[in-house]
N, C-alpha and C. Protein backbone atom coordinates (compact mmCIF):
# COMPACT_ATOMS: atom_id res chain seq x y z
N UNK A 1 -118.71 116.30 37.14
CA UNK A 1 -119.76 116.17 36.15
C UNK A 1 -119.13 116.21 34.77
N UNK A 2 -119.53 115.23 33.84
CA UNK A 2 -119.06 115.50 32.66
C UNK A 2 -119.62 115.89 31.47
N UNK A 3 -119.58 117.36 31.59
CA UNK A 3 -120.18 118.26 30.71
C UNK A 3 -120.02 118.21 29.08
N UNK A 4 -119.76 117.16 28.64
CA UNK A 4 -120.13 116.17 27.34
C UNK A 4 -121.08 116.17 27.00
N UNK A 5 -121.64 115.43 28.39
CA UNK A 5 -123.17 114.62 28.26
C UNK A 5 -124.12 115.55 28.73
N UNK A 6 -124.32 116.95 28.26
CA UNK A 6 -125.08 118.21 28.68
C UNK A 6 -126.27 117.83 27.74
N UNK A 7 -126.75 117.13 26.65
CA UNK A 7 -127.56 117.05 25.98
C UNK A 7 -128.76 115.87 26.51
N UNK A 8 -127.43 115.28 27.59
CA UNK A 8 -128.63 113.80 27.77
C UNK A 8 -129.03 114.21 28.95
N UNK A 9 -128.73 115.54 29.95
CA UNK A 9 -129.91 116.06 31.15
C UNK A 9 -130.81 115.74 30.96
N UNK A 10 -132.08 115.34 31.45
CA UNK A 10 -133.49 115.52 31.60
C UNK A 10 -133.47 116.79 32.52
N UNK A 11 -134.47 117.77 32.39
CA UNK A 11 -134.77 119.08 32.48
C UNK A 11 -135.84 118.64 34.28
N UNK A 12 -136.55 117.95 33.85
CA UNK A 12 -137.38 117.50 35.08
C UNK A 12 -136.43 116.99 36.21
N UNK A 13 -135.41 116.56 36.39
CA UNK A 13 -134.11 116.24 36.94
C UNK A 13 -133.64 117.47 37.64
N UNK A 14 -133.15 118.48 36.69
CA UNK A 14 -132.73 120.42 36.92
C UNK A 14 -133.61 120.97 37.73
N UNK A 15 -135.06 120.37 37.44
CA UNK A 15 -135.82 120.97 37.91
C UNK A 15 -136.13 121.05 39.72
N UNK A 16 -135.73 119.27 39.72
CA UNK A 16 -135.86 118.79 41.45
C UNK A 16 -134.43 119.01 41.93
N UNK A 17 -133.75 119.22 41.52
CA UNK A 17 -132.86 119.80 42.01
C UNK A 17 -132.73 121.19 42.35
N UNK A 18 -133.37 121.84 41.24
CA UNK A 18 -133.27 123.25 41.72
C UNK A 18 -134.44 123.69 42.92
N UNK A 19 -135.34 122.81 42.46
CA UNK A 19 -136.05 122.89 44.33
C UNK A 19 -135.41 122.58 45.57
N UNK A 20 -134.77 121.64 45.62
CA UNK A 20 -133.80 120.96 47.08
C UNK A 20 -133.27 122.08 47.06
N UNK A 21 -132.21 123.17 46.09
CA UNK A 21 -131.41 124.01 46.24
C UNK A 21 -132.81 124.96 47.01
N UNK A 22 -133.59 125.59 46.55
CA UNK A 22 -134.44 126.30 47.37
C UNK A 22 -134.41 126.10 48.88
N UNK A 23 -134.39 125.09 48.87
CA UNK A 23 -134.89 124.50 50.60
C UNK A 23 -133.49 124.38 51.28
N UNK A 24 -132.36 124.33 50.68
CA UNK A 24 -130.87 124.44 51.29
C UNK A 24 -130.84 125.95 51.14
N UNK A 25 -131.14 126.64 50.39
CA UNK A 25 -130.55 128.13 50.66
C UNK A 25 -131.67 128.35 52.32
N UNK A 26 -133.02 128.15 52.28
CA UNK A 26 -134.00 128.40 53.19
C UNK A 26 -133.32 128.03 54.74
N UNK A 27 -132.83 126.50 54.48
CA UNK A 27 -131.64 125.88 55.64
C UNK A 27 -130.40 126.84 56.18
N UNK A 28 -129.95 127.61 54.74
CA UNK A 28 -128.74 127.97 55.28
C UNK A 28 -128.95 129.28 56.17
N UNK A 29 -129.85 129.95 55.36
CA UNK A 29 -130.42 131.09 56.25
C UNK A 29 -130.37 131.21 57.82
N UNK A 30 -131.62 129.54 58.09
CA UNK A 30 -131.78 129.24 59.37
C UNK A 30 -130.43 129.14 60.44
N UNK A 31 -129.19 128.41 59.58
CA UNK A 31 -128.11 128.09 59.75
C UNK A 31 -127.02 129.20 60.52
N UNK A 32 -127.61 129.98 59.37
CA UNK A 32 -126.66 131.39 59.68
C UNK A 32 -127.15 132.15 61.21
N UNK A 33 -128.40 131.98 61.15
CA UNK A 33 -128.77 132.92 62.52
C UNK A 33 -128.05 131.95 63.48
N UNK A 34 -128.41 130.93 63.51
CA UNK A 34 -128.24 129.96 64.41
C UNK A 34 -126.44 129.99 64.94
N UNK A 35 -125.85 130.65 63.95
CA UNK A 35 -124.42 130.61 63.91
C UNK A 35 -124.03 132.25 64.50
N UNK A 36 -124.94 132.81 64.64
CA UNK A 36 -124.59 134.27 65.05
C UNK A 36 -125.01 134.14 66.39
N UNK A 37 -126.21 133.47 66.89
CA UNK A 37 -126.65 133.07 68.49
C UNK A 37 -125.30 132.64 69.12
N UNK A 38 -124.76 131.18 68.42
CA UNK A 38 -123.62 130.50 68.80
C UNK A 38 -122.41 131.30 69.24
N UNK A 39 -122.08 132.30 68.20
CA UNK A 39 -121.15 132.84 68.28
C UNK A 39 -120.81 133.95 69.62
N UNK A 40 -122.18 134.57 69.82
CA UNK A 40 -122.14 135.31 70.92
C UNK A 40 -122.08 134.90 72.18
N UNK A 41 -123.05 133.95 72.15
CA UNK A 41 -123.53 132.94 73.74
C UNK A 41 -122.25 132.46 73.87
N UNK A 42 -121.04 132.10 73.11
CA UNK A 42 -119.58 131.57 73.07
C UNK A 42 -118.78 132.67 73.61
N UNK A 43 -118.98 133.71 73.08
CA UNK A 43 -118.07 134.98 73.03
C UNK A 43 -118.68 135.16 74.75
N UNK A 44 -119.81 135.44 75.11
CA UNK A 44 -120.42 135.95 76.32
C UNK A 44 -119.78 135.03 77.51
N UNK A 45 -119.62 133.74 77.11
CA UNK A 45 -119.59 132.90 78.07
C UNK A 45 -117.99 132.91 78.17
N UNK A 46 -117.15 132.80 77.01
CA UNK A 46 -115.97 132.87 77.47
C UNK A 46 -115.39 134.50 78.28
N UNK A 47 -116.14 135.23 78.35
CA UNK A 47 -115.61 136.82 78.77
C UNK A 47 -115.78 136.48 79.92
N UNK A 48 -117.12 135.80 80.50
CA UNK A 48 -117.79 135.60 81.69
C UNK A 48 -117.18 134.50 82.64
N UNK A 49 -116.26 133.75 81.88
CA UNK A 49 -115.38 132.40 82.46
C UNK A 49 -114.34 132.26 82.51
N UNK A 50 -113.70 132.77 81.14
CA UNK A 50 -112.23 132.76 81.02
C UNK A 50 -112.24 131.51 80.03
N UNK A 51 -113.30 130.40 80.03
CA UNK A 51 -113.08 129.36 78.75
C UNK A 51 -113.90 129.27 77.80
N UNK A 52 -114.13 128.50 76.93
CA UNK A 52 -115.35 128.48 76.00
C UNK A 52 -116.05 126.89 76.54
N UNK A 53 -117.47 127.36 76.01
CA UNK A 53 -118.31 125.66 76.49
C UNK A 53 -117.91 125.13 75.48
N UNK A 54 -117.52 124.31 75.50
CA UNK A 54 -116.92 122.59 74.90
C UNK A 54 -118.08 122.05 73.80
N UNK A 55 -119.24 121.71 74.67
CA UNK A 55 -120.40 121.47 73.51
C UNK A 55 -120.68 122.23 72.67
N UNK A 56 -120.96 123.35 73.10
CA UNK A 56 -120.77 124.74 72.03
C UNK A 56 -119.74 124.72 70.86
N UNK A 57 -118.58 124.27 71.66
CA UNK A 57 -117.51 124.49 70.07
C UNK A 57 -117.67 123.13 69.08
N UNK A 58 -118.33 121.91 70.12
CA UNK A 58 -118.43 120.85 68.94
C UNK A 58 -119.45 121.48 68.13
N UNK A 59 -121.46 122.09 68.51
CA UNK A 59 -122.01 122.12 67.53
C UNK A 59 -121.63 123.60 66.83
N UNK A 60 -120.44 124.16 66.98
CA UNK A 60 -120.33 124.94 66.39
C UNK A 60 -119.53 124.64 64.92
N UNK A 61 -118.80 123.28 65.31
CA UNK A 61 -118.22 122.78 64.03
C UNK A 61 -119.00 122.42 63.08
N UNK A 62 -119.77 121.87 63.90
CA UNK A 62 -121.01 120.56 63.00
C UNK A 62 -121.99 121.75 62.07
N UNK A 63 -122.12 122.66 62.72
CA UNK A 63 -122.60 123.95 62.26
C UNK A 63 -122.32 124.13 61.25
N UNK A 64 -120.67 124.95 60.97
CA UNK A 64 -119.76 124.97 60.13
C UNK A 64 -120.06 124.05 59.02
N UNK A 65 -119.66 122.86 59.41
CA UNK A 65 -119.55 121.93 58.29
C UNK A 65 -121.17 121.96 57.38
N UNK A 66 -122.14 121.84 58.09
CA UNK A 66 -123.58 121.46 57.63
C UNK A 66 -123.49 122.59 56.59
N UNK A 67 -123.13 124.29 57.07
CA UNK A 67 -123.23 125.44 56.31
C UNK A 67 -122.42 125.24 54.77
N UNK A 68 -121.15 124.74 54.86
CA UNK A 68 -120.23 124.17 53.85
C UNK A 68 -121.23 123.44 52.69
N UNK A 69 -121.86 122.35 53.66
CA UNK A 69 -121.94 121.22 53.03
C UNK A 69 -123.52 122.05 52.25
N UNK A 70 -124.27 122.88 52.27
CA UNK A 70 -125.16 123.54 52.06
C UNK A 70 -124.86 124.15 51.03
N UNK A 71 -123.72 124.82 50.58
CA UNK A 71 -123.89 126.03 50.07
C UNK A 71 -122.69 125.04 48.97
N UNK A 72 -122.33 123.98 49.03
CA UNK A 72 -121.31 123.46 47.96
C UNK A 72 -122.37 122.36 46.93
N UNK A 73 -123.79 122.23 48.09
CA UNK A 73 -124.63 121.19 46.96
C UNK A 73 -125.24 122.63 46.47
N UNK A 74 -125.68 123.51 46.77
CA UNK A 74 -126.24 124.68 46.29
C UNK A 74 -125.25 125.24 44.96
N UNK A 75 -124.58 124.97 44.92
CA UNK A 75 -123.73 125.60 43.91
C UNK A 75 -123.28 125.08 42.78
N UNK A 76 -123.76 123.41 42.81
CA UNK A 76 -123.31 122.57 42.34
C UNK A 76 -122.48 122.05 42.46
N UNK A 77 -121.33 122.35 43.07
CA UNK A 77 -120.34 121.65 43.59
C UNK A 77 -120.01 120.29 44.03
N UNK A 78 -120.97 120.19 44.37
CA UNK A 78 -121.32 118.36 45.25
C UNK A 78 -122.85 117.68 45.19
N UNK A 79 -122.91 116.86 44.72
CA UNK A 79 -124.19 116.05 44.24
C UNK A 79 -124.38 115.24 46.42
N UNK A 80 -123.42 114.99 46.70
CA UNK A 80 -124.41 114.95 48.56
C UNK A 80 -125.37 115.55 48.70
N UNK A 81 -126.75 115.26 49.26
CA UNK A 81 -127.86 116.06 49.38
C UNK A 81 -127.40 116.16 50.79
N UNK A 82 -127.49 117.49 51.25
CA UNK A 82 -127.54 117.52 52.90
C UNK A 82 -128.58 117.78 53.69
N UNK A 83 -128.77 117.28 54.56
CA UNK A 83 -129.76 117.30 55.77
C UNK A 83 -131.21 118.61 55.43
N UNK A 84 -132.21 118.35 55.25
CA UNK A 84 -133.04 117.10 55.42
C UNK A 84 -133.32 115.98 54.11
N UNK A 85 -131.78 116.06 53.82
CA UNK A 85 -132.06 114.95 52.32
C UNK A 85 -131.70 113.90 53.07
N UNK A 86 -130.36 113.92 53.75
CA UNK A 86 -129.72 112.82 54.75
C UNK A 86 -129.35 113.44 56.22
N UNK A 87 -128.63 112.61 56.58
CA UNK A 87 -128.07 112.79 57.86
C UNK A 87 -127.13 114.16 57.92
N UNK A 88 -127.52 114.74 59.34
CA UNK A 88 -126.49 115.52 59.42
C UNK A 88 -125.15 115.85 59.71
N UNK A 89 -124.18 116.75 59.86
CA UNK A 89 -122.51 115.99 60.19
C UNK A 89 -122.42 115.72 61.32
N UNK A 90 -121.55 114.99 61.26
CA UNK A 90 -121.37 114.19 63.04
C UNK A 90 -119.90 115.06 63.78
N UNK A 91 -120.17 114.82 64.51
CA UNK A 91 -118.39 115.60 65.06
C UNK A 91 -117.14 114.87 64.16
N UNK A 92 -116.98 113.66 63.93
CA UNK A 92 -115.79 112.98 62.99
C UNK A 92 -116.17 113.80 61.77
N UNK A 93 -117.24 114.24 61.12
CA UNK A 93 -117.18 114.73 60.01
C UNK A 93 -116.30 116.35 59.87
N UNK A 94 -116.12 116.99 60.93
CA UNK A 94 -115.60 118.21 60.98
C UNK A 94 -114.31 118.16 60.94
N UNK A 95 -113.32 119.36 60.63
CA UNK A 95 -112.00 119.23 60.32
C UNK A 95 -111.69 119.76 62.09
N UNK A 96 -110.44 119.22 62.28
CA UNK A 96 -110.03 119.14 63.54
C UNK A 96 -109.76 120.36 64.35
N UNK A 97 -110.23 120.90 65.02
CA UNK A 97 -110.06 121.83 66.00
C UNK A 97 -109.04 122.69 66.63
N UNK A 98 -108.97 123.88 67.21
CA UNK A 98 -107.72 124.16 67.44
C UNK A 98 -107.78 123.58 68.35
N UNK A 99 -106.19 123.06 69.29
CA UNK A 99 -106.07 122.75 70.24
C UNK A 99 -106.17 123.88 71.55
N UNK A 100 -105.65 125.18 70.88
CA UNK A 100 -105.75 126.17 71.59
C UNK A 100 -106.01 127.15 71.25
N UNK A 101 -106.84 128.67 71.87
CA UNK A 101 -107.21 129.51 71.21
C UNK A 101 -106.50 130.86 71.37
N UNK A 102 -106.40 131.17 69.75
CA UNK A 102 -105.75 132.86 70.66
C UNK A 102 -106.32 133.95 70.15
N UNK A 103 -106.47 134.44 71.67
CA UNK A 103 -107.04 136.23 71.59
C UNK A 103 -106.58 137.08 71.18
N UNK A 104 -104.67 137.32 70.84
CA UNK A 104 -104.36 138.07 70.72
C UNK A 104 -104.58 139.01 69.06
């Protein structure tokens, strides 16, 4: 952003934006529980198996990323509106995975 042009904002602009930010913090909230369910039902299942569920760790990325992508338009950081402005992340959108995990 080029904070030059701080005079030519329109305020009604700040304004719809700072609502979307309302409704992304409201998202991230949702986000977060949703990420503490994940985390356990993961944790439970790998104690209970010896591996982790696979689908689980993809929407656990996509998770991840959506939470990122939430809290960086919330901050101003990034003019992307995220989900329910647009689409949500896809698995290619997440940074790459471990190949392997360690307990120790």
């Amino acid at each position: 952003m080029n904070f030059s042009d701080a005079e030519n904002i329109n305020r009604v602009d700040i304004l719809k934006r700072f609502i979307r930010t309302l409704i992304c913090i409201l998202a991230f909230e949702l986000v977060r529980l949703m990420a503490y369910l994940t985390i356990f039902v993961q944790y439970l299942f790998t104690i209970l198996s010896g591996k982790p569920i696979e689908p689980l760790l993809d929407f656990g990325c996509r998770l991840s990323t959506y939470a990122c992508m939430l809290l960086r338009y919330s901050m101003l950081n990034d003019n992307r509106r995220p989900f329910p402005f647009s689409n949500l992340p896809e698995k290619e959108d997440c940074e790459k995975q471990a190949s392997t995990i360690d307990y120790s």
